[in-house]
C-alpha atoms as a PDB file:
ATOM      1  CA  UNK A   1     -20.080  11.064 -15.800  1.00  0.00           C
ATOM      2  CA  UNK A   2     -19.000  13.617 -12.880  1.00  0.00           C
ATOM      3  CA  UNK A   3     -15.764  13.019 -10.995  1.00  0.00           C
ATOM      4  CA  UNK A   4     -15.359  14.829  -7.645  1.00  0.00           C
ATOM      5  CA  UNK A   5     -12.158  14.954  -5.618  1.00  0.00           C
ATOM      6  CA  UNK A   6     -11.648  12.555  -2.892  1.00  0.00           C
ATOM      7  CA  UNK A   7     -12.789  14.079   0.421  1.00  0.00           C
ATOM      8  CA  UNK A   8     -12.872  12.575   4.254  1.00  0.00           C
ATOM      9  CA  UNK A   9     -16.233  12.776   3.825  1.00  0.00           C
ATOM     10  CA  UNK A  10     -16.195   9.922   1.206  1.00  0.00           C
ATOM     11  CA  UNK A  11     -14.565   7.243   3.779  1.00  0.00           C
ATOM     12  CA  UNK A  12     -17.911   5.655   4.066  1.00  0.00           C
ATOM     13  CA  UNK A  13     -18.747   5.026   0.272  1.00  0.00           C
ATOM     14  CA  UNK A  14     -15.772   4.291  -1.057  1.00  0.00           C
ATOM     15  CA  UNK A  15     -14.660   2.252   1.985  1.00  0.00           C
ATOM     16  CA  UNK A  16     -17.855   0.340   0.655  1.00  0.00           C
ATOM     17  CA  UNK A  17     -17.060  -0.750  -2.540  1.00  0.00           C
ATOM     18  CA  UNK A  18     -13.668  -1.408  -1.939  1.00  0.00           C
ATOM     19  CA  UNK A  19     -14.646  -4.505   0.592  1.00  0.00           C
ATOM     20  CA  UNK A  20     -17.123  -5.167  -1.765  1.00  0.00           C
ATOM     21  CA  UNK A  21     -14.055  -6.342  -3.845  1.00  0.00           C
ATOM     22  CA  UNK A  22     -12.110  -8.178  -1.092  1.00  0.00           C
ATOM     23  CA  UNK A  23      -8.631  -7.862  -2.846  1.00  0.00           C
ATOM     24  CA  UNK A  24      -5.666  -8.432  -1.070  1.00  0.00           C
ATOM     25  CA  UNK A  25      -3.903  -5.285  -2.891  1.00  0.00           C
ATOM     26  CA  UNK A  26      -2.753  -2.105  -1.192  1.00  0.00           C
ATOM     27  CA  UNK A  27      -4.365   0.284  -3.432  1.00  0.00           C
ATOM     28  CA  UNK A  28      -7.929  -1.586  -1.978  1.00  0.00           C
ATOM     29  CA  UNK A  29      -7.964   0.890   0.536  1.00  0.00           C
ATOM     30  CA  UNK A  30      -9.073   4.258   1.784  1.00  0.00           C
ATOM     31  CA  UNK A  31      -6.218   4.578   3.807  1.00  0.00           C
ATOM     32  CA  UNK A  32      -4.149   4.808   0.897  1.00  0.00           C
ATOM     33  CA  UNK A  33      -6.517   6.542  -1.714  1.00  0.00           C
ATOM     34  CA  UNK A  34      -6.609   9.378   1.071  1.00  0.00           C
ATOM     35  CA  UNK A  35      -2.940   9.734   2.284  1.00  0.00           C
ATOM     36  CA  UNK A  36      -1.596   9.879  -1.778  1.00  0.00           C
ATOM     37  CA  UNK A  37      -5.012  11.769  -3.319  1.00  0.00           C
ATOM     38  CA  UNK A  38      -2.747  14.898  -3.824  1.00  0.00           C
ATOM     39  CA  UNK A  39       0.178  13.207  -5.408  1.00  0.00           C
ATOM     40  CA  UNK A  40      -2.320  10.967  -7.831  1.00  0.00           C
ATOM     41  CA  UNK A  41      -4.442  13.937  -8.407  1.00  0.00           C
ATOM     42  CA  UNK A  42      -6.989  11.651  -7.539  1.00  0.00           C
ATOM     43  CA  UNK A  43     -11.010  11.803  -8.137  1.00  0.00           C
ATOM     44  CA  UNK A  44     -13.653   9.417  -8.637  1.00  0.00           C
ATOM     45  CA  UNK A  45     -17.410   8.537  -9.461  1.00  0.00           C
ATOM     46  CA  UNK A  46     -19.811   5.780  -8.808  1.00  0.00           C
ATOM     47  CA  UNK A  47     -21.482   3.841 -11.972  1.00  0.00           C
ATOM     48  CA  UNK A  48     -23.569   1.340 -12.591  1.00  0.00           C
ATOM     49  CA  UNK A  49     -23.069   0.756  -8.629  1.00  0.00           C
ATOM     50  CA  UNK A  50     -19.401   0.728  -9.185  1.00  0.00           C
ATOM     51  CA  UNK A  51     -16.602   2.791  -7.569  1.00  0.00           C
ATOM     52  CA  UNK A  52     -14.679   4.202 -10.622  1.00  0.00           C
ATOM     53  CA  UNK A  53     -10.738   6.432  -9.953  1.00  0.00           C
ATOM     54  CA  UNK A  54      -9.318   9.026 -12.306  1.00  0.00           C
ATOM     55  CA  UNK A  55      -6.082  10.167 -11.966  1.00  0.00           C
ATOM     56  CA  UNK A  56      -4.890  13.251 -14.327  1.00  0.00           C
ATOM     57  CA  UNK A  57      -1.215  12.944 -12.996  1.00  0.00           C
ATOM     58  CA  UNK A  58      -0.255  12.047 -16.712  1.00  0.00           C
ATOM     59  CA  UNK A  59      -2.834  12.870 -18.773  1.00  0.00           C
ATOM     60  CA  UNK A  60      -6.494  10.817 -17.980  1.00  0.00           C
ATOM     61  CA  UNK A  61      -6.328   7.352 -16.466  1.00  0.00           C
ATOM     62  CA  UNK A  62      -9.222   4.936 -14.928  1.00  0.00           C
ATOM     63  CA  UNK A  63      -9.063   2.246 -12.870  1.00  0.00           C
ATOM     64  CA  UNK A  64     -10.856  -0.754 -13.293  1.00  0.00           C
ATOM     65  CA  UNK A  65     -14.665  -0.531 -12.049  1.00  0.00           C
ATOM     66  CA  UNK A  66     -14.180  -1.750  -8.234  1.00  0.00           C
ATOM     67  CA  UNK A  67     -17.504  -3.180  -6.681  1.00  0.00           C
ATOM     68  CA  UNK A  68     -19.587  -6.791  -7.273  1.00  0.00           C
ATOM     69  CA  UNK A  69     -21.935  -5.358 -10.027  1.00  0.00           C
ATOM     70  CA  UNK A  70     -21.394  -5.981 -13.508  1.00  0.00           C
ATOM     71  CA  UNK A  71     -18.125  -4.043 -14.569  1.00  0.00           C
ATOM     72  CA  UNK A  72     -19.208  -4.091 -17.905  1.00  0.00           C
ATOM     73  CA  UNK A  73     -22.070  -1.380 -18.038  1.00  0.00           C
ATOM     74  CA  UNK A  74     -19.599   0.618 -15.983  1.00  0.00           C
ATOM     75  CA  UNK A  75     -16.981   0.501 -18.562  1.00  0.00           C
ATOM     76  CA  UNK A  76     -19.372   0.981 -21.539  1.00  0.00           C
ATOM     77  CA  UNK A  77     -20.370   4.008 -19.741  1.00  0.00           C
ATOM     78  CA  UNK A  78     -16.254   4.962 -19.535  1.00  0.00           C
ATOM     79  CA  UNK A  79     -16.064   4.479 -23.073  1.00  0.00           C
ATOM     80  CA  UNK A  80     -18.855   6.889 -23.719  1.00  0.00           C
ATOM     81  CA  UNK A  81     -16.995   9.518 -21.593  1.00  0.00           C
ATOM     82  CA  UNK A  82     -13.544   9.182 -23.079  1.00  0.00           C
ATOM     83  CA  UNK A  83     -15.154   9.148 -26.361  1.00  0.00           C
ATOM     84  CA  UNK A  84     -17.061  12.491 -25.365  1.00  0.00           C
ATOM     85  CA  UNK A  85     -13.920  14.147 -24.212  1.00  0.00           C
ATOM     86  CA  UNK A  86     -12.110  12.703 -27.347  1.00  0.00           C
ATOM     87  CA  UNK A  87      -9.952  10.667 -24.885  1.00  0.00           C
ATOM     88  CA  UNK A  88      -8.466   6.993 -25.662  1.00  0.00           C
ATOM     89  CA  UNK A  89     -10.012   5.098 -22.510  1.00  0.00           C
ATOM     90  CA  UNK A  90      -6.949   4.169 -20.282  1.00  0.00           C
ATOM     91  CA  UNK A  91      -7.191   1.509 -17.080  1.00  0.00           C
ATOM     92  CA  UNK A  92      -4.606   1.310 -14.555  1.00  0.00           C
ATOM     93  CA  UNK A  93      -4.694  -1.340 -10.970  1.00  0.00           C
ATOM     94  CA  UNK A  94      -5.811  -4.044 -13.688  1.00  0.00           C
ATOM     95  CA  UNK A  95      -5.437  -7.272 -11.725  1.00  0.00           C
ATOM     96  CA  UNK A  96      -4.914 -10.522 -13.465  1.00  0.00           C
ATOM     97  CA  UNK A  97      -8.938 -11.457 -12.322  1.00  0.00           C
ATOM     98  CA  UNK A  98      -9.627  -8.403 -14.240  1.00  0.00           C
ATOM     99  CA  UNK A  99      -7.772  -9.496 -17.416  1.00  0.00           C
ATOM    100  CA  UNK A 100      -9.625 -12.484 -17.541  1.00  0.00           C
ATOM    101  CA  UNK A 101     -12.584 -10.739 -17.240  1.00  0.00           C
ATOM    102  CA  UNK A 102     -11.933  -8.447 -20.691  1.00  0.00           C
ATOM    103  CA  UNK A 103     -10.613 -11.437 -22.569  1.00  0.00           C
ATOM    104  CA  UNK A 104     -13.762 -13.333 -22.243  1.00  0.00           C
ATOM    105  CA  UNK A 105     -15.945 -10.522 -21.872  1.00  0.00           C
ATOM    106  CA  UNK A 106     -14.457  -7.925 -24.303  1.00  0.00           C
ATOM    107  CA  UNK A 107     -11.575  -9.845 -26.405  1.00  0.00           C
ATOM    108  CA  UNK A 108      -9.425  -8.030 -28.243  1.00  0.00           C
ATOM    109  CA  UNK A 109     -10.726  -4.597 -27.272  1.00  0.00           C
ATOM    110  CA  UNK A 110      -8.068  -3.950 -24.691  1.00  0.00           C
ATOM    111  CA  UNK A 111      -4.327  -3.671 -24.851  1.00  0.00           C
ATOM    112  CA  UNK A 112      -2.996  -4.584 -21.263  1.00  0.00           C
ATOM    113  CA  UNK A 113       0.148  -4.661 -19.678  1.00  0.00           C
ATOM    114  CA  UNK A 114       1.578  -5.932 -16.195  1.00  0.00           C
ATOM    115  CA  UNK A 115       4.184  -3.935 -14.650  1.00  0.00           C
ATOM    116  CA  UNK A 116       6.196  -5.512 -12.233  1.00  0.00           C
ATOM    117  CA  UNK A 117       7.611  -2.656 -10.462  1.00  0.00           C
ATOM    118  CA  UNK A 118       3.764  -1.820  -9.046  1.00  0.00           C
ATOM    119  CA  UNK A 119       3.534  -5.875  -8.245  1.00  0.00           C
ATOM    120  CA  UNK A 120       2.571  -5.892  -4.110  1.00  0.00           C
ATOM    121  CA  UNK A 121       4.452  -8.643  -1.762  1.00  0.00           C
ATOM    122  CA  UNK A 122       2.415 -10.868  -0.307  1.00  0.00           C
ATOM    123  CA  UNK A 123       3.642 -12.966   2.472  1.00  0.00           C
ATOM    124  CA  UNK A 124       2.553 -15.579   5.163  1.00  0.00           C
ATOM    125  CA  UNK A 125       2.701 -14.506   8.563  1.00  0.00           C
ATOM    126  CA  UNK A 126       3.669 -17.274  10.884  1.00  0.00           C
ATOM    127  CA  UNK A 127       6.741 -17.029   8.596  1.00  0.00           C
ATOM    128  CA  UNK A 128       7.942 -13.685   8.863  1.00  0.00           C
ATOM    129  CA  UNK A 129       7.441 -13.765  12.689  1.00  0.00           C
ATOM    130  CA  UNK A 130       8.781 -16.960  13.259  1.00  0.00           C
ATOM    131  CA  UNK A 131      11.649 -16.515  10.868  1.00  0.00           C
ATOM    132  CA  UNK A 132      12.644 -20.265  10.982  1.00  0.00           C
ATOM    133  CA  UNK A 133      14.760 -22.451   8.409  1.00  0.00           C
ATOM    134  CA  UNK A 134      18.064 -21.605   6.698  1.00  0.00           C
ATOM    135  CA  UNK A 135      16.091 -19.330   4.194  1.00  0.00           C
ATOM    136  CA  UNK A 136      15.886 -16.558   7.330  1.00  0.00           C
ATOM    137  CA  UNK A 137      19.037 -17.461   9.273  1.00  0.00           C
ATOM    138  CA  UNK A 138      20.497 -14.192   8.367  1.00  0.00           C
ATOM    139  CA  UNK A 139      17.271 -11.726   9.146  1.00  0.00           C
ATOM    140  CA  UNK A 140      17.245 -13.880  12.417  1.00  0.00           C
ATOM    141  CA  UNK A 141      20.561 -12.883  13.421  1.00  0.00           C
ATOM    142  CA  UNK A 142      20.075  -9.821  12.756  1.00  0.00           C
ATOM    143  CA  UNK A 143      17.251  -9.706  15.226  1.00  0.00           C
ATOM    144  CA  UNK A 144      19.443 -11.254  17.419  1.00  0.00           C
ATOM    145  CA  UNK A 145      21.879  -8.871  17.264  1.00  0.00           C
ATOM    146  CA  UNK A 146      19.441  -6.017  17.828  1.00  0.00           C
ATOM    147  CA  UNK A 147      17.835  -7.170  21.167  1.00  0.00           C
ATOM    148  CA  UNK A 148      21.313  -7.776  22.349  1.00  0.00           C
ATOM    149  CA  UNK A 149      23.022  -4.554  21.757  1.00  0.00           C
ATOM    150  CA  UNK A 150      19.938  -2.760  22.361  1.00  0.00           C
ATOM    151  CA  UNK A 151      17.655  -1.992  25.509  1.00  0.00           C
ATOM    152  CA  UNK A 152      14.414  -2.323  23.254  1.00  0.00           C
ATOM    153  CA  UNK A 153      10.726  -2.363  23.927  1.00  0.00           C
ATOM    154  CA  UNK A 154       7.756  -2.614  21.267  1.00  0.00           C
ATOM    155  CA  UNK A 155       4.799  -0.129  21.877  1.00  0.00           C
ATOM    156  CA  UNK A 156       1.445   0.471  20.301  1.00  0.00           C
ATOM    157  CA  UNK A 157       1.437   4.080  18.885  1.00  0.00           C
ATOM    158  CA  UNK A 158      -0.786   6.362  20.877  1.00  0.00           C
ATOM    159  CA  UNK A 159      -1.682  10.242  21.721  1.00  0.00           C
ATOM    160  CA  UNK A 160       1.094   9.477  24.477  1.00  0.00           C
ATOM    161  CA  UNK A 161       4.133   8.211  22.172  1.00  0.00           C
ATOM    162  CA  UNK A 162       2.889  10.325  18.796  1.00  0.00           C
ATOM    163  CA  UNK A 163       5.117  13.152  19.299  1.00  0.00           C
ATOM    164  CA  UNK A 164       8.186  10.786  19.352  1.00  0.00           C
ATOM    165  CA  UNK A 165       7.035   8.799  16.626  1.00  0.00           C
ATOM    166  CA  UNK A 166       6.894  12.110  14.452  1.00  0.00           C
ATOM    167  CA  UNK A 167      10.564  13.232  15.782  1.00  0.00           C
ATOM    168  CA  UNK A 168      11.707  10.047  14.261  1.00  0.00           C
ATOM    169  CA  UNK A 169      10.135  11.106  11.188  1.00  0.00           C
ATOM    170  CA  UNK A 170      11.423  14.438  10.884  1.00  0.00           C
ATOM    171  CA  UNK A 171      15.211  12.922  11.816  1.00  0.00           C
ATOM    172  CA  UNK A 172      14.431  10.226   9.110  1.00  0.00           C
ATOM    173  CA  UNK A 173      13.359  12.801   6.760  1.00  0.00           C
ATOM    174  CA  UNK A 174      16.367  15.012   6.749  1.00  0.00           C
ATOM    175  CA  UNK A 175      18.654  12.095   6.352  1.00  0.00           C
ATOM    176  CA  UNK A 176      16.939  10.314   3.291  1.00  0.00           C
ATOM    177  CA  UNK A 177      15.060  13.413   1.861  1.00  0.00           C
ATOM    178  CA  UNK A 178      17.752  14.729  -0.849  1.00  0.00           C
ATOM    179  CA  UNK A 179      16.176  17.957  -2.191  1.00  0.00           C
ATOM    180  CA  UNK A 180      14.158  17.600  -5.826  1.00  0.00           C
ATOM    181  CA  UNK A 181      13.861  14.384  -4.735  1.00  0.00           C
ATOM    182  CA  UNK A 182      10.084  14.594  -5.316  1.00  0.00           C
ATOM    183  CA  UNK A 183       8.955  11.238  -4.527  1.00  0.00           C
ATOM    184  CA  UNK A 184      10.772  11.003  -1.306  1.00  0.00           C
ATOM    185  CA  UNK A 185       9.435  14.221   0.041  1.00  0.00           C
ATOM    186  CA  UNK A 186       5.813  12.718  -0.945  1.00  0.00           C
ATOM    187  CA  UNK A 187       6.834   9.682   1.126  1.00  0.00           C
ATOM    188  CA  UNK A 188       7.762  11.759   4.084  1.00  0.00           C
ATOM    189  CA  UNK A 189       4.494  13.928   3.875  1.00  0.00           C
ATOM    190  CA  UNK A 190       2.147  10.951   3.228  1.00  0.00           C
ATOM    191  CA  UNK A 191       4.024   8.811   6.276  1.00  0.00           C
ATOM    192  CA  UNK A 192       3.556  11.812   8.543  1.00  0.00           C
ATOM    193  CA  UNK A 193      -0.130  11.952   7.689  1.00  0.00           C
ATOM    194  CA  UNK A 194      -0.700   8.755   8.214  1.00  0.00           C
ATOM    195  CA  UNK A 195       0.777   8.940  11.973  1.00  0.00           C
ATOM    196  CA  UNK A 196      -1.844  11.942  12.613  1.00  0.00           C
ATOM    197  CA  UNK A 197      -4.513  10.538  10.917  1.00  0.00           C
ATOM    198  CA  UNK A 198      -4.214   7.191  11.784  1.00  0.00           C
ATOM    199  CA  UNK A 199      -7.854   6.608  14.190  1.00  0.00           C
ATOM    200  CA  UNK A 200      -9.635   8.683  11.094  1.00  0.00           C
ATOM    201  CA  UNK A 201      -7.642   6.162   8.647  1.00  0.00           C
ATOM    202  CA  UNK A 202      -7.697   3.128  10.379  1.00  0.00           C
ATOM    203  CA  UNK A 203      -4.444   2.254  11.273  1.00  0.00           C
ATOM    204  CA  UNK A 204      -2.364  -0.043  13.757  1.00  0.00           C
ATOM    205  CA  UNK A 205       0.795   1.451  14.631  1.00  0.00           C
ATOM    206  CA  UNK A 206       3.710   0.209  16.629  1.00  0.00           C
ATOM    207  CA  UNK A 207       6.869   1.810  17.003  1.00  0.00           C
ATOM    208  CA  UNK A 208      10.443   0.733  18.369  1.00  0.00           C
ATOM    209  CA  UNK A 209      12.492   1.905  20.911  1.00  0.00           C
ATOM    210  CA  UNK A 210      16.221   1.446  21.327  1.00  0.00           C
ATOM    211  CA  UNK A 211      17.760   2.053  24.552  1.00  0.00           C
ATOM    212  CA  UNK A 212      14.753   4.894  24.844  1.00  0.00           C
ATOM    213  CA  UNK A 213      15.008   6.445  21.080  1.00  0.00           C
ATOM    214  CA  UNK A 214      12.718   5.690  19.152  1.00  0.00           C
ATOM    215  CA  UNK A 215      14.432   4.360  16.018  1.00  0.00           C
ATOM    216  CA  UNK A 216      11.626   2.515  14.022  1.00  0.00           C
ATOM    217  CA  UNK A 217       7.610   2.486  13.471  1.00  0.00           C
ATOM    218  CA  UNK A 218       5.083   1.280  10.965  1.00  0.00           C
ATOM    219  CA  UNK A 219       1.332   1.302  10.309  1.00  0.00           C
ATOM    220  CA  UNK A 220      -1.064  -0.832   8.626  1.00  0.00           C
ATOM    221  CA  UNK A 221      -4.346  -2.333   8.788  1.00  0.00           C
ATOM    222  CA  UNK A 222      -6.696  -5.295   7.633  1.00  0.00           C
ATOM    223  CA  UNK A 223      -7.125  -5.163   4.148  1.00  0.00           C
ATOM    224  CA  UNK A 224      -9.627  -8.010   3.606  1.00  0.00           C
ATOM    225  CA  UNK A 225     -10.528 -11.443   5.469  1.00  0.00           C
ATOM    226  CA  UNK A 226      -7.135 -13.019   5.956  1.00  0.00           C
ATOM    227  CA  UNK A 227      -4.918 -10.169   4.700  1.00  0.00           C
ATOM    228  CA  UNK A 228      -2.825  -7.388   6.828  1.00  0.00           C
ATOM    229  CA  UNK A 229      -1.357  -4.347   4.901  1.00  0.00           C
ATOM    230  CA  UNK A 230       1.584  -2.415   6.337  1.00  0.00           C
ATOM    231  CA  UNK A 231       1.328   0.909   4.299  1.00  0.00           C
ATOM    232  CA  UNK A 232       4.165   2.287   6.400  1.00  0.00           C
ATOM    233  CA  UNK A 233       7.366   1.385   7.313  1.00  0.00           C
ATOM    234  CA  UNK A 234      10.188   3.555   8.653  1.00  0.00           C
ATOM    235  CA  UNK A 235      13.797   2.817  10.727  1.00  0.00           C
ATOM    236  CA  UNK A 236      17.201   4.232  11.324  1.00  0.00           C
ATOM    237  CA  UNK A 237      18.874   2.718   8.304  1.00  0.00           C
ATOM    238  CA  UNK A 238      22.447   3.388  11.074  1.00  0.00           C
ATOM    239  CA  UNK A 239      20.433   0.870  13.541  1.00  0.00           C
ATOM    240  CA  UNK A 240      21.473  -2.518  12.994  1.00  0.00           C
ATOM    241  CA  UNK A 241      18.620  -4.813  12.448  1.00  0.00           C
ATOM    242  CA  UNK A 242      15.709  -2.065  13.340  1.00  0.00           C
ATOM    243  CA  UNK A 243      13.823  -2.667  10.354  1.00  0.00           C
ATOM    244  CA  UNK A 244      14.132  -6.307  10.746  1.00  0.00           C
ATOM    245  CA  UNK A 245      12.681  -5.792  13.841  1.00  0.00           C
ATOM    246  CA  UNK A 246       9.761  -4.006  13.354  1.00  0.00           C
ATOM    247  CA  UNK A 247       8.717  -6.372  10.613  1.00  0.00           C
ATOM    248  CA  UNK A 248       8.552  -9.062  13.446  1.00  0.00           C
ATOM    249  CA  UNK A 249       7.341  -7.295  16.141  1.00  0.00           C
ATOM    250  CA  UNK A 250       4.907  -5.505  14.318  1.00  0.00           C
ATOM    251  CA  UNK A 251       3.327  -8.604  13.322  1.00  0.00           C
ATOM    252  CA  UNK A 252       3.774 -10.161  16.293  1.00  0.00           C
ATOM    253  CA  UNK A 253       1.420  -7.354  17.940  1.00  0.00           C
ATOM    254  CA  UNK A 254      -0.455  -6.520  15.241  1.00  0.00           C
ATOM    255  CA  UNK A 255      -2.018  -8.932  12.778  1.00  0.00           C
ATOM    256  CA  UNK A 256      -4.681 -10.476  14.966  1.00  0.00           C
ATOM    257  CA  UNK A 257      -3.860 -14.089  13.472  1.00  0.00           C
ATOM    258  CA  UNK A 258      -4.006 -13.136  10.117  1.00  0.00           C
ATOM    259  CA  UNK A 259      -2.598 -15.560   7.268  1.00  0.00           C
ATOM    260  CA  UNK A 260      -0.850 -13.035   5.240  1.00  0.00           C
ATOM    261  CA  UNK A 261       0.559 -10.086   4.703  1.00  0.00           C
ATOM    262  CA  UNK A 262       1.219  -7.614   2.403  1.00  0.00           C
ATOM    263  CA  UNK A 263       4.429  -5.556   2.183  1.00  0.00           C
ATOM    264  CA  UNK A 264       3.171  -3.342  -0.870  1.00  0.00           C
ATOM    265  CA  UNK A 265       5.306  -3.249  -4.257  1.00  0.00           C
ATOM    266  CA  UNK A 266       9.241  -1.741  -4.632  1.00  0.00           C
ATOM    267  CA  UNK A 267       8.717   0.816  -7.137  1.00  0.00           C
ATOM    268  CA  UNK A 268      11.445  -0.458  -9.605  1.00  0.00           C
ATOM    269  CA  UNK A 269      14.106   0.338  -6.901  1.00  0.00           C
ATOM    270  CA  UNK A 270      17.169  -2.561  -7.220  1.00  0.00           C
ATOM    271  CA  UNK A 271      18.175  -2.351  -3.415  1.00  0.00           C
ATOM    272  CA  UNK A 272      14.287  -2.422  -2.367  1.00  0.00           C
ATOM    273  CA  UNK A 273      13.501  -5.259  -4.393  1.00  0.00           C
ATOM    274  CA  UNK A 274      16.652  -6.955  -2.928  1.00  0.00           C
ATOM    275  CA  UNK A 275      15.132  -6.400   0.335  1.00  0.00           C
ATOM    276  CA  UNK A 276      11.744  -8.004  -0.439  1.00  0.00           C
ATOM    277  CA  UNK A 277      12.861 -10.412  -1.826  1.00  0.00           C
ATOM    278  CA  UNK A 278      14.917 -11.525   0.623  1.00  0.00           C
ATOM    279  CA  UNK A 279      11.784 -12.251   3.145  1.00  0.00           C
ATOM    280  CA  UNK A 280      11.314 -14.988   0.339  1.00  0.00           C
ATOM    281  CA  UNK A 281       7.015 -13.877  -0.930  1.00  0.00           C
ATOM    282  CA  UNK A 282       4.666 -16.473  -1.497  1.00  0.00           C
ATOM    283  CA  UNK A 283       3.299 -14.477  -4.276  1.00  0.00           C
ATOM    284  CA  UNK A 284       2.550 -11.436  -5.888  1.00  0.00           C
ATOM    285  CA  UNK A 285       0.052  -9.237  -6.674  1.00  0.00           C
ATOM    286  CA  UNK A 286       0.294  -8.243 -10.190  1.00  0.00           C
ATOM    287  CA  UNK A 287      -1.206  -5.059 -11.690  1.00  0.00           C
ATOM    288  CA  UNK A 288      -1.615  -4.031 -14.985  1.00  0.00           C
ATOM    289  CA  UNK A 289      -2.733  -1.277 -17.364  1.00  0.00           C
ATOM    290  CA  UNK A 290      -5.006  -1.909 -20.351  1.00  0.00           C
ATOM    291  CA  UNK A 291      -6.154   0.571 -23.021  1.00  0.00           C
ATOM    292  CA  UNK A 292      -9.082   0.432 -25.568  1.00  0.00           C
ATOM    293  CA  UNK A 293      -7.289  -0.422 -28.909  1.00  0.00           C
END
């Protein structure tokens, strides 16, 4: 079994597989295998007609075999290759389908674990645009509050806009971007990729302008039949209500009637899940590890 690093070139194969599995999680995505390859030390393999991920980060994990074939020959074959490299097999972006799966299929071979800090948001819509009912009174004023203090307009990002889009970045970076802070300056490097790779990738973007600055933008795209995925989300934390804002609006322009979306996980961080929260999820996307006992 041959892993090979994930290339542009591979957009069309793995993008493949990955509909193939029509999940509504983040990680079911090109975009996002691409933009954090580097970080992940990312590689992967087709086998058995399945779309297999290593990541060496810490030491050798898999993911689960993505695809519609049989996962099982593919993870017989994954045994054989840990065994061979006298590894213990390891699987990471185990889904709760995928637990049921190796209980009936291979009980009590596999230790598995859910960890709720990786768990994506999933939420409808019409609600997050429409932001009715006491539940959102308080993200509704502050949308209120933001289109009245502010001269504000909503606009798709383009060739024309980019370059202010990526100012906003670089502002956003130095205020938020402690240094050390590893993850953070991954954030800011994988965000501005995804601005100026965005047609290659994929992506919708939108940003938002206050009284001419732009103070807010995100990007996402369609992640399976009914699902929109906003992989990137960045405001002026100083701007009243911005990120409230482009939440709405770039729903509002952007997901094409689409019942839900998804808001990707909070990383363990207390204020983050606070935030998430607070736009009230109608459920979660859970993801586990497993390893072979």
């Amino acid at each position: 079994m041959e892993f090979q690093p994930v290339k542009a070139s591979d957009k069309a194969v793995i993008d493949r597989y990955m509909k193939k599995a029509n999940s509504r999680s983040c990680d079911m995505s090109f975009a996002a295998v691409y933009l954090w390859k580097d970080f992940y030390l990312l590689e992967y393999t087709v086998c058995e007609d399945m779309l297999i991920f290593r990541t060496t980060e810490e030491g050798s994990s898999y993911s689960f075999p993505i695809g519609d074939a049989d996962p099982g020959k593919a993870l017989l074959a994954l045994e054989e290759h840990c065994k061979a490299n006298e590894e213990v097999l390891k699987l990471h972006c185990v889904y709760r389908e995928n637990e049921a799966w190796l209980e009936e299929h291979m009980p009590g071979k596999f230790e598995i674990e859910f960890d709720r800090d990786s768990a994506d948001y999933i939420y409808e819509c019409e609600k997050l645009i429409g932001l009715k009912g006491k539940k959102f009174h308080g993200k509704k004023n502050h949308v209120n509050k933001f289109t009245k203090t502010y001269d504000w307009v909503y606009e798709k990002i383009t060739e024309e806009n980019i370059d202010d889009c990526l100012a906003m970045l670089y502002k956003w970076k130095e205020k938020n971007c402690e240094p050390g802070n590893i993850e953070k300056h991954a954030e800011a490097c994988v965000s501005e990729n995804a601005l100026r790779k965005r047609e290659f990738l994929g992506l919708k973007g939108g940003l938002l302008r206050a009284n001419g600055e732009v103070v807010a933008f995100a990007l996402g795209e369609q992640i399976n039949e009914d699902t929109l995925v906003v992989h990137i989300e960045k405001a002026f934390s100083e701007v009243p209500g911005a990120y409230a804002v482009i939440n709405q609006q770039f729903l509002i322009h952007e997901s094409g009637g689409l019942k839900y979306v998804n808001r990707e996980d909070d990383v363990g961080e207390p204020g983050l899940r606070k935030a998430k929260l607070s736009y009230h999820p109608e459920f979660l996307v859970e993801k586990g590890f497993a390893k072979r006992i």
